[in-house]
N, C-alpha and C. Protein backbone atom coordinates (compact mmCIF):
# COMPACT_ATOMS: atom_id res chain seq x y z
N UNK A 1 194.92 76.45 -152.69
CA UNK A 1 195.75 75.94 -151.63
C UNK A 1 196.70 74.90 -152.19
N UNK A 2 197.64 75.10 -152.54
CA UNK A 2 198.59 74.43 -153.53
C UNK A 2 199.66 73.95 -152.93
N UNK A 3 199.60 74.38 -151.57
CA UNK A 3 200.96 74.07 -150.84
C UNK A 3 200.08 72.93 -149.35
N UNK A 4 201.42 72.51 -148.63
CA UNK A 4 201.07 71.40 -147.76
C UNK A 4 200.38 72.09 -146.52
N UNK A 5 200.01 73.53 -146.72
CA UNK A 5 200.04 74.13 -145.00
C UNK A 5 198.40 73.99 -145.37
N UNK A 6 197.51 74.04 -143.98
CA UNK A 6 196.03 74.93 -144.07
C UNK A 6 196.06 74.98 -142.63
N UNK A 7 195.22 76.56 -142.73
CA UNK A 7 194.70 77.07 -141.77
C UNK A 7 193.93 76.04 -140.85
N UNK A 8 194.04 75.70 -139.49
CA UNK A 8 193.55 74.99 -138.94
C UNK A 8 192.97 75.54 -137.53
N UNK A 9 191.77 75.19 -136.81
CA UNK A 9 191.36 75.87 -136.01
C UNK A 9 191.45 75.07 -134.59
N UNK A 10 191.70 73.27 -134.89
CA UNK A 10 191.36 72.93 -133.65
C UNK A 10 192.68 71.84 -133.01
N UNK A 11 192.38 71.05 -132.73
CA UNK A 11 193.69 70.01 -132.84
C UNK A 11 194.27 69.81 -131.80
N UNK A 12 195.52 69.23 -132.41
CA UNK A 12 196.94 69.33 -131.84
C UNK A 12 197.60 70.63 -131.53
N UNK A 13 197.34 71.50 -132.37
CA UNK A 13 197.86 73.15 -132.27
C UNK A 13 197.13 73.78 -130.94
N UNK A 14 197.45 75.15 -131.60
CA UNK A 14 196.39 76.43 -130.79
C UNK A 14 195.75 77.03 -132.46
N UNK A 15 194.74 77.78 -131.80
CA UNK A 15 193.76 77.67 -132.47
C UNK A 15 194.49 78.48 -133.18
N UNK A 16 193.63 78.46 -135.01
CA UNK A 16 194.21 79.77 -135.59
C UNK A 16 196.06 79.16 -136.16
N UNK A 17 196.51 78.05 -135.58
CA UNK A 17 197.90 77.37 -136.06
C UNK A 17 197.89 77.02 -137.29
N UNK A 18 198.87 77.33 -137.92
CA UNK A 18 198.94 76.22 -139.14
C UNK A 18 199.32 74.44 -139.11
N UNK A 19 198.43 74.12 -139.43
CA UNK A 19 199.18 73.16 -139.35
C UNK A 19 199.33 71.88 -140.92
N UNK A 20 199.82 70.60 -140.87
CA UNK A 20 199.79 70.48 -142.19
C UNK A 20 198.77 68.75 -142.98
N UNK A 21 198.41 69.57 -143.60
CA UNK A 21 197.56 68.41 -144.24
C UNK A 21 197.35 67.04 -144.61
N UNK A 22 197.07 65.77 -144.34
CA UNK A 22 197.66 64.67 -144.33
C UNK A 22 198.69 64.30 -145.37
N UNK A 23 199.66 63.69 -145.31
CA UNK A 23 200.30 63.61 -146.69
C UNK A 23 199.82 62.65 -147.25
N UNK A 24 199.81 62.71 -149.10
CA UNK A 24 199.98 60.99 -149.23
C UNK A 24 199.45 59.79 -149.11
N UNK A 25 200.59 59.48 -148.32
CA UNK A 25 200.99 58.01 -147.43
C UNK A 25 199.35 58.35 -146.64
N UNK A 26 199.15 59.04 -145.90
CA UNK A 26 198.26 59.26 -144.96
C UNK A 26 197.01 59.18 -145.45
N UNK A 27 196.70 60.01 -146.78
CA UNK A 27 195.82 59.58 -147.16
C UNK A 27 195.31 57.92 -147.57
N UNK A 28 196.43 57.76 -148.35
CA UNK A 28 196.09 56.34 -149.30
C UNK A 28 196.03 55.31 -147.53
N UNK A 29 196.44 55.59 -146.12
CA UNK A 29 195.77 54.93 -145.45
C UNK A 29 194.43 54.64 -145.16
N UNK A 30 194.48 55.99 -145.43
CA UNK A 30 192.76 56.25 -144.71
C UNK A 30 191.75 55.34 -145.71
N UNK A 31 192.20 56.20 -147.25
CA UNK A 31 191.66 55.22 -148.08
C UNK A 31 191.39 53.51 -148.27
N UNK A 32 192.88 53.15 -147.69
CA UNK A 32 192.51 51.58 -148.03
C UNK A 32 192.06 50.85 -146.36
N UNK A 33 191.55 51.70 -145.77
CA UNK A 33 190.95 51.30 -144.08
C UNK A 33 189.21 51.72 -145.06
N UNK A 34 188.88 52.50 -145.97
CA UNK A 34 188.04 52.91 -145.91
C UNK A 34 187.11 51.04 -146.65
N UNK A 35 188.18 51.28 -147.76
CA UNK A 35 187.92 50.07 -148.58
C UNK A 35 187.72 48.81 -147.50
N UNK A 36 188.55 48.65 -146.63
CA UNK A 36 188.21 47.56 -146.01
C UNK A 36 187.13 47.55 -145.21
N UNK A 37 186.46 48.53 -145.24
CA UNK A 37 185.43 48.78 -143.93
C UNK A 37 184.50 48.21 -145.38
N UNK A 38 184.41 48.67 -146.27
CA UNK A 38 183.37 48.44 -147.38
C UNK A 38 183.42 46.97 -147.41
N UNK A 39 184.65 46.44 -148.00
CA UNK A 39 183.83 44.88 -147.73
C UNK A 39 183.71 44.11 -146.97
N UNK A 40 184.36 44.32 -145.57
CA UNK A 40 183.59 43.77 -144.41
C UNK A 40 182.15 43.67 -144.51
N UNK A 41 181.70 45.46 -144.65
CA UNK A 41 180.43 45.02 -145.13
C UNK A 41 179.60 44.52 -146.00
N UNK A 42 180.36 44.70 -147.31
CA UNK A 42 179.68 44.06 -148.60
C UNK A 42 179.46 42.09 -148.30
N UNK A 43 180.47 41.78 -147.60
CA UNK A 43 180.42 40.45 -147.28
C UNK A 43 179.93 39.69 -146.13
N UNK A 44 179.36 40.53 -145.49
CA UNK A 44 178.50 40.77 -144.62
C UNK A 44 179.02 40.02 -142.86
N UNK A 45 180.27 40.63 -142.81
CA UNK A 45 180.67 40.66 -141.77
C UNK A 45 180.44 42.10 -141.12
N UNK A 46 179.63 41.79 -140.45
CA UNK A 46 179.00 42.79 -139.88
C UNK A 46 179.53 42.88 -138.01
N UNK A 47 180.19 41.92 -137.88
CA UNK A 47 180.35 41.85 -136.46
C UNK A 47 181.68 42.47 -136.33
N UNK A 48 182.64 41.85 -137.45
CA UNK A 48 183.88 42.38 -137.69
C UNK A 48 183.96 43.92 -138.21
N UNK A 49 182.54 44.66 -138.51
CA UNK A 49 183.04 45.69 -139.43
C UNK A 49 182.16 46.45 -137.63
N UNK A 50 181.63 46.21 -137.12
CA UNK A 50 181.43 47.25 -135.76
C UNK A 50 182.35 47.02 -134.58
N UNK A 51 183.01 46.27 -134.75
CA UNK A 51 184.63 46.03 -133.49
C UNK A 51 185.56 47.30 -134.70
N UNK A 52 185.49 47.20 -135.52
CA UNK A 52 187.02 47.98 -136.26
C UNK A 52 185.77 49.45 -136.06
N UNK A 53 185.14 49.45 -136.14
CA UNK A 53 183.93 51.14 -136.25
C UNK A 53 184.03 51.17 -134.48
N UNK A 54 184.11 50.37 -133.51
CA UNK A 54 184.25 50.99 -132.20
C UNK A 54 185.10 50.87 -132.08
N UNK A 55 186.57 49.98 -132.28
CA UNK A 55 188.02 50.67 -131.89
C UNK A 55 188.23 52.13 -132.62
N UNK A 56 187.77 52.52 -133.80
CA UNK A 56 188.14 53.52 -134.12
C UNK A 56 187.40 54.84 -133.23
N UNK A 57 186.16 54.48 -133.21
CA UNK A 57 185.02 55.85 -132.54
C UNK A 57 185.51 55.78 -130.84
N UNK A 58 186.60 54.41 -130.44
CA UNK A 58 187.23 54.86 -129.33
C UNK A 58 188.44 55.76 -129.02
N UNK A 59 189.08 55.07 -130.08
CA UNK A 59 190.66 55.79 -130.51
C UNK A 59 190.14 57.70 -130.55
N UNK A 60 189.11 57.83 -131.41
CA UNK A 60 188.90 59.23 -132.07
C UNK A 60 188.21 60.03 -130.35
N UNK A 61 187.49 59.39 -129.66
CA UNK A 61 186.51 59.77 -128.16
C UNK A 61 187.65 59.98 -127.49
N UNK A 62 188.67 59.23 -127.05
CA UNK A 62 189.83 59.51 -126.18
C UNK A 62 190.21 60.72 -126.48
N UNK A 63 190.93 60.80 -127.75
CA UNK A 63 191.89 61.64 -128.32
C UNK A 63 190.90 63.38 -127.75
N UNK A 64 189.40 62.91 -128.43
CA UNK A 64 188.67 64.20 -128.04
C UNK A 64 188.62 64.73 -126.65
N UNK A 65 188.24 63.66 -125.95
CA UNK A 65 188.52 64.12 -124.40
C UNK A 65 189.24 64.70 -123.83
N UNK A 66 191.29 64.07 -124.46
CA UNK A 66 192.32 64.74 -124.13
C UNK A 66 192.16 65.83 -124.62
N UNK A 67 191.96 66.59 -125.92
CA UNK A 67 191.65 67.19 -126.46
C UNK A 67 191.25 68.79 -125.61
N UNK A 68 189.72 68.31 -125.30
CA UNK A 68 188.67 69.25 -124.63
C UNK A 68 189.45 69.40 -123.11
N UNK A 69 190.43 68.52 -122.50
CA UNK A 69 190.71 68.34 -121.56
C UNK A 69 191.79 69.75 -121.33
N UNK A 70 192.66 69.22 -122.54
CA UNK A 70 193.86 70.04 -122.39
C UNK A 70 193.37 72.04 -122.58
N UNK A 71 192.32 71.86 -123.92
CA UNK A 71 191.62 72.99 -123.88
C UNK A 71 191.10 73.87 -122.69
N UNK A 72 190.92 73.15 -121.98
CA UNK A 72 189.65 73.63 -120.41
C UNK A 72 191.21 74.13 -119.81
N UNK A 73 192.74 73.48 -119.38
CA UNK A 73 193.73 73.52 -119.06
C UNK A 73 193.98 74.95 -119.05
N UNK A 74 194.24 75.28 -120.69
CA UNK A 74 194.62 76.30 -121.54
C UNK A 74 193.66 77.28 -121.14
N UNK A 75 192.61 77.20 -121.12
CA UNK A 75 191.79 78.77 -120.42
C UNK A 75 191.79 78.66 -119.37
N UNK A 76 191.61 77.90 -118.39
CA UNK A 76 191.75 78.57 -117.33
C UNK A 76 193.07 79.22 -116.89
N UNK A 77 193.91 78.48 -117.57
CA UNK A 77 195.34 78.92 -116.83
C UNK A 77 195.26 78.95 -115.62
N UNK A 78 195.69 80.03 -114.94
CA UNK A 78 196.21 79.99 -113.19
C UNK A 78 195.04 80.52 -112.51
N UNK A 79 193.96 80.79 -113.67
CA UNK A 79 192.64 81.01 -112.44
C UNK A 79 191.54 79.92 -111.78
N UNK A 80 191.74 79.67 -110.92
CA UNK A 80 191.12 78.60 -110.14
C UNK A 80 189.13 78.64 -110.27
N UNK A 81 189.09 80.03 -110.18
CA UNK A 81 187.58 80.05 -110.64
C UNK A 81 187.03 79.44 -111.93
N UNK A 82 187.61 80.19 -112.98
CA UNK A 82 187.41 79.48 -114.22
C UNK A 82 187.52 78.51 -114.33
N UNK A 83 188.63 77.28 -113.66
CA UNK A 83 189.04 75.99 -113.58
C UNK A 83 187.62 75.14 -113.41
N UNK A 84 187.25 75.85 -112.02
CA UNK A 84 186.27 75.77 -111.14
C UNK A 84 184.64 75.16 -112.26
N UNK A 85 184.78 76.49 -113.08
CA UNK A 85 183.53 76.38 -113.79
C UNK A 85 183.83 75.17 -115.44
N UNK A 86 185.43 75.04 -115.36
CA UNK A 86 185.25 74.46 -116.97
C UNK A 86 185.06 72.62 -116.42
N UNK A 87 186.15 72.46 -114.88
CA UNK A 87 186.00 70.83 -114.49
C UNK A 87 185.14 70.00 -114.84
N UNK A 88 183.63 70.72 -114.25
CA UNK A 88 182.35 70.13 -114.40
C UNK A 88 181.92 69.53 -115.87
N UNK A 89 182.45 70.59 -116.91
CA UNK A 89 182.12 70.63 -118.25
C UNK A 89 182.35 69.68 -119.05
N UNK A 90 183.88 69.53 -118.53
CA UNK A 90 184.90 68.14 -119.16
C UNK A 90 184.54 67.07 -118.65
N UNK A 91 184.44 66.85 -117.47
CA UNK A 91 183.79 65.44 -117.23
C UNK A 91 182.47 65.34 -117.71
N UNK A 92 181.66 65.87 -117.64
CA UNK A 92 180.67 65.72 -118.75
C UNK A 92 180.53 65.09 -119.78
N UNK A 93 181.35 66.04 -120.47
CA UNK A 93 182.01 65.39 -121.70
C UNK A 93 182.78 63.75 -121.88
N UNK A 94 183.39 63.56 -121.05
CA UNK A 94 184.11 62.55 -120.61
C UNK A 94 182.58 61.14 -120.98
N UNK A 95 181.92 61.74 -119.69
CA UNK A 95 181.45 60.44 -119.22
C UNK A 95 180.13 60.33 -120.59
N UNK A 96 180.01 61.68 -121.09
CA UNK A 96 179.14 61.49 -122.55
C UNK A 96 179.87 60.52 -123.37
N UNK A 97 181.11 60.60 -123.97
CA UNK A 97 181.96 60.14 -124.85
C UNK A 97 181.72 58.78 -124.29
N UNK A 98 182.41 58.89 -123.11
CA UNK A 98 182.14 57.09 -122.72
C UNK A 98 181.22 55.97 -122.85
N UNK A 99 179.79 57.01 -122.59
CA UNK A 99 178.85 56.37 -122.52
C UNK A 99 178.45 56.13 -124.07
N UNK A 100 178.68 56.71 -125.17
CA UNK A 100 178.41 56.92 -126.78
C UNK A 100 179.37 55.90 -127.50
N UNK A 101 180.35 55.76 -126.95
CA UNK A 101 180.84 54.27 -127.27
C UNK A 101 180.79 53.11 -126.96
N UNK A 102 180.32 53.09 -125.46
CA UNK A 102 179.68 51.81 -124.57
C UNK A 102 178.63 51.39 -125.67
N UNK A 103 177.69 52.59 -125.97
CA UNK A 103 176.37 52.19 -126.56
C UNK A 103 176.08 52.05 -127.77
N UNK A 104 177.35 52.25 -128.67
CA UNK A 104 177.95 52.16 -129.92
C UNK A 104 176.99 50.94 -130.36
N UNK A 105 176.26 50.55 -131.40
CA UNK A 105 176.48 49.27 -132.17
C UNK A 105 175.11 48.38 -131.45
N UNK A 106 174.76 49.15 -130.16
CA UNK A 106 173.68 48.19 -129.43
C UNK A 106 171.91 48.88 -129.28
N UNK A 107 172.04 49.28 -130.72
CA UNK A 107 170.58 49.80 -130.90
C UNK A 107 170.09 50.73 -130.24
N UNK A 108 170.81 51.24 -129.63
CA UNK A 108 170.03 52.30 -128.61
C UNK A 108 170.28 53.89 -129.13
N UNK A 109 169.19 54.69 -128.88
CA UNK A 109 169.29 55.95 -128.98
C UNK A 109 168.54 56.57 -128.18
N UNK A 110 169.41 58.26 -128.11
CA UNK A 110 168.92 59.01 -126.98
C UNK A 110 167.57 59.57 -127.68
């Protein structure tokens, strides 16, 4: 895979889209967010390194929601039944996501 495209299945696209790979720039962000998450913790700011780990696991929960949201959109299209059966699904989802970042960081598990 030598070129900037890959096969992508989920996203921003439709499924099966190409779309294109972070560049770069994009990476060496990710990278130096990664580094900083490391010595937050190495230095044992630990309070500061789970506010930047739940703005992000919020930023990433939204995006999914819209996501699954717009998806449920896309199949049902103009049939109200199907609508019918995906609504329930997404809020689900919704109020899961919500609740998985509320509970982010505060010891708790299901």
């Amino acid at each position: 895979m030598g070129n900037e495209l890959a096969l992508f299945g989920g996203g921003g696209g439709r499924r099966g889209e190409m779309a294109r790979r972070p560049t770069r720039r994009q990476r060496a962000a990710v990278e130096r967010a990664d580094i900083e998450l490391f010595q937050l913790a190495a230095h044992g700011q630990h309070e500061e390194l789970k506010a930047m780990l739940r703005k992000k696991l919020t930023e990433d929960g939204m995006q999914d929601v819209t996501d699954v949201a717009n998806l449920a959109r896309e199949l049902a299209g103009e049939d109200q039944y199907v609508a019918s059966l995906l609504i329930p699904i997404v809020q689900e989802y919704a109020r899961t996501t919500a609740r998985d970042i509320r509970d982010f960081g505060r010891g708790r598990s299901r």
